[in-house]
Protein backbone atom coordinates (compact mmCIF):
# COMPACT_ATOMS: atom_id res chain seq x y z
CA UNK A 1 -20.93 -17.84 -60.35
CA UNK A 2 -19.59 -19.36 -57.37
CA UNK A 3 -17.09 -17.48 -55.26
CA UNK A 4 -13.69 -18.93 -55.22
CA UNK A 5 -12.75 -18.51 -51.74
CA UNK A 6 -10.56 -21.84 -51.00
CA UNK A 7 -7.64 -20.26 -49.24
CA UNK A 8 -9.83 -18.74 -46.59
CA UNK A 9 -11.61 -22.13 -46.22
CA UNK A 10 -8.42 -24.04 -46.07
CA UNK A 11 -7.40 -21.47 -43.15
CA UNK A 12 -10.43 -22.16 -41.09
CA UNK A 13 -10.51 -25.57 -41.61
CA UNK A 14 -7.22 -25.80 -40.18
CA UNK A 15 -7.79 -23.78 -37.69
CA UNK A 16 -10.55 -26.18 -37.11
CA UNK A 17 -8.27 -29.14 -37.66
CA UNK A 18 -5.63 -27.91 -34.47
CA UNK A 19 -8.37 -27.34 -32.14
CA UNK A 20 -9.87 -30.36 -32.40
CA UNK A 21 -6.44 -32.35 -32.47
CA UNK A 22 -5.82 -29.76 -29.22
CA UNK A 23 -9.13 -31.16 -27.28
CA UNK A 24 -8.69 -34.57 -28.19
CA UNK A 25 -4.95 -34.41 -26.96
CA UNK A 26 -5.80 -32.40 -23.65
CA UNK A 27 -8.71 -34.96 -23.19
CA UNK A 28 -7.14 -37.98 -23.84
CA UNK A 29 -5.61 -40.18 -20.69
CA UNK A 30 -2.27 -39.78 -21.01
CA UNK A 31 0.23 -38.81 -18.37
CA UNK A 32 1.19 -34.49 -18.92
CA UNK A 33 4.81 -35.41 -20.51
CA UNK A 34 3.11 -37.75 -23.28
CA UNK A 35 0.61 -34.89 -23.68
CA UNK A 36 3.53 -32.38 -24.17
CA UNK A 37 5.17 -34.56 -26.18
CA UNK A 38 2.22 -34.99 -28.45
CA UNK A 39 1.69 -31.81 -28.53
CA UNK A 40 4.80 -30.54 -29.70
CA UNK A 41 5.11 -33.02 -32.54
CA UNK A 42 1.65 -32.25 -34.03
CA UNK A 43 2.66 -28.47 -34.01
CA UNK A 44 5.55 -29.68 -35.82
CA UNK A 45 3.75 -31.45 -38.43
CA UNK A 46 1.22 -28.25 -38.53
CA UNK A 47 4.14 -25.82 -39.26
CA UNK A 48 5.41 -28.53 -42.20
CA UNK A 49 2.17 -28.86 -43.63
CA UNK A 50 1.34 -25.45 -43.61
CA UNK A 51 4.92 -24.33 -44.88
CA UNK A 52 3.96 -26.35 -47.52
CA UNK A 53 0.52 -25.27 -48.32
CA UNK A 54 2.61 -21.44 -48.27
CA UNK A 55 5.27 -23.46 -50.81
CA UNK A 56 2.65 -24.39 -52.98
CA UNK A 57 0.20 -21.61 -53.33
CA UNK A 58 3.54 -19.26 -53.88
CA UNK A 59 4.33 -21.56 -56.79
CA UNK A 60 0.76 -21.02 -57.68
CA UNK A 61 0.94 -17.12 -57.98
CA UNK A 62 3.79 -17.34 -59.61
CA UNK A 63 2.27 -19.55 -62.75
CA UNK A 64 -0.68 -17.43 -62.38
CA UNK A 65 1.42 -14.32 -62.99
CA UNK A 66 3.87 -15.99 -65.96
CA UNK A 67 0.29 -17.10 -67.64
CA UNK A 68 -1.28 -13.25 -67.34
CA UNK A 69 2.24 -12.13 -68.60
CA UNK A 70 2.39 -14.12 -71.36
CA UNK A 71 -1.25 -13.44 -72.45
CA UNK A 72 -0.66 -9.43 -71.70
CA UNK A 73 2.42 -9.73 -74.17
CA UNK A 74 0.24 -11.58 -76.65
CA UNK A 75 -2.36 -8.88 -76.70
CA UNK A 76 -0.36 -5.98 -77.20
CA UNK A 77 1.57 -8.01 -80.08
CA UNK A 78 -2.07 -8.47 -81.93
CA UNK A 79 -2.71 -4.80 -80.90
CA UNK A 80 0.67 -3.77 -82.90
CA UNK A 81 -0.54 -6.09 -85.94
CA UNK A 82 -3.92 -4.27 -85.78
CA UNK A 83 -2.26 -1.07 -85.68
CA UNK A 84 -0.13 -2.21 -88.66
CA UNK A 85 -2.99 -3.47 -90.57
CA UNK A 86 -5.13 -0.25 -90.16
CA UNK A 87 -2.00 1.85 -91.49
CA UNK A 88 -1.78 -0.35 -94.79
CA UNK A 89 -5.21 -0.47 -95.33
CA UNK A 90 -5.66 3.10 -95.24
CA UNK A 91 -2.75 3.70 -97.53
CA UNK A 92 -4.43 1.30 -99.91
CA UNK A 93 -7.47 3.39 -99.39
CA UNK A 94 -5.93 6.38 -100.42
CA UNK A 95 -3.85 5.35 -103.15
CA UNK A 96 -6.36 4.39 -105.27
CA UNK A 97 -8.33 7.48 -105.59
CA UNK A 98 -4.81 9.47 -105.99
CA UNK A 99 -3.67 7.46 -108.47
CA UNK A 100 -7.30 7.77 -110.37
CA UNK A 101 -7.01 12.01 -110.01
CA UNK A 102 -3.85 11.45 -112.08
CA UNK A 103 -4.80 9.46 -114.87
CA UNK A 104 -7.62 11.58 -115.22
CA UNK A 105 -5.67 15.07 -114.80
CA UNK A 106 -3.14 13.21 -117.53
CA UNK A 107 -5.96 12.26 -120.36
C-alpha cells in the first residue's frame, strides 16, 4: 500500500510555491514599492488560500469522525443483536432436553 501522506506534501509544496513566487518577485525589475506591494498581496492571497485549505481539511475530519461514529454505533448495535441471539439460542438449547427429562420422569 501506498502511504497517504498528502497534507505533508501539500505543505511543502507550498512552501515551495512562496519561495519561488518570493525569487521571482525579488528578481523581477520592478521599482522596491511595486515589489512591496506585490509582495504583500501574494501573502495575502497565501493566508486565504491556506485558511482555506485549514477550512476544508477541518470539514474533512469532521465527516471522517461522524462516518467512524456512525459505523462504531452500528457495530455495537450488531454486537447487542449477537448477544441477544446467543441468549435465545441457548435457552432453546436447554429447553428441549428439560422438557424431554419431564415427559420421561412423567411416563
Amino acid at each position: 500500500m501506498a502511504d497517504n501522506n498528502g497534507g505533508a506534501n501539500l505543505a511543502w509544496f507550498l512552501v515551495g510555491a512562496a519561495l519561488g513566487a518570493t525569487a521571482a518577485l525579488l528578481l523581477a525589475p520592478q521599482t522596491g514599492t511595486e515589489t512591496r506591494e506585490a509582495i504583500r498581496r501574494r501573502t495575502q492571497e497565501g493566508r486565504g488560500k491556506l485558511a482555506d485549505s485549514g477550512r476544508e481539511a477541518l470539514e474533512r475530519g469532521r465527516e471522517y469522525y461522524d462516518r467512524g461514529k456512525e459505523i462504531a454505533d452500528d457495530a455495537a448495535e450488531l454486537l447487542e443483536k449477537g448477544k441477544e441471539a446467543l441468549s435465545r439460542a441457548k435457552t432453546a438449547v436447554r429447553a428441549p432436553s428439560g422438557s424431554a427429562d419431564k415427559s420421561e420422569a412423567s411416563g
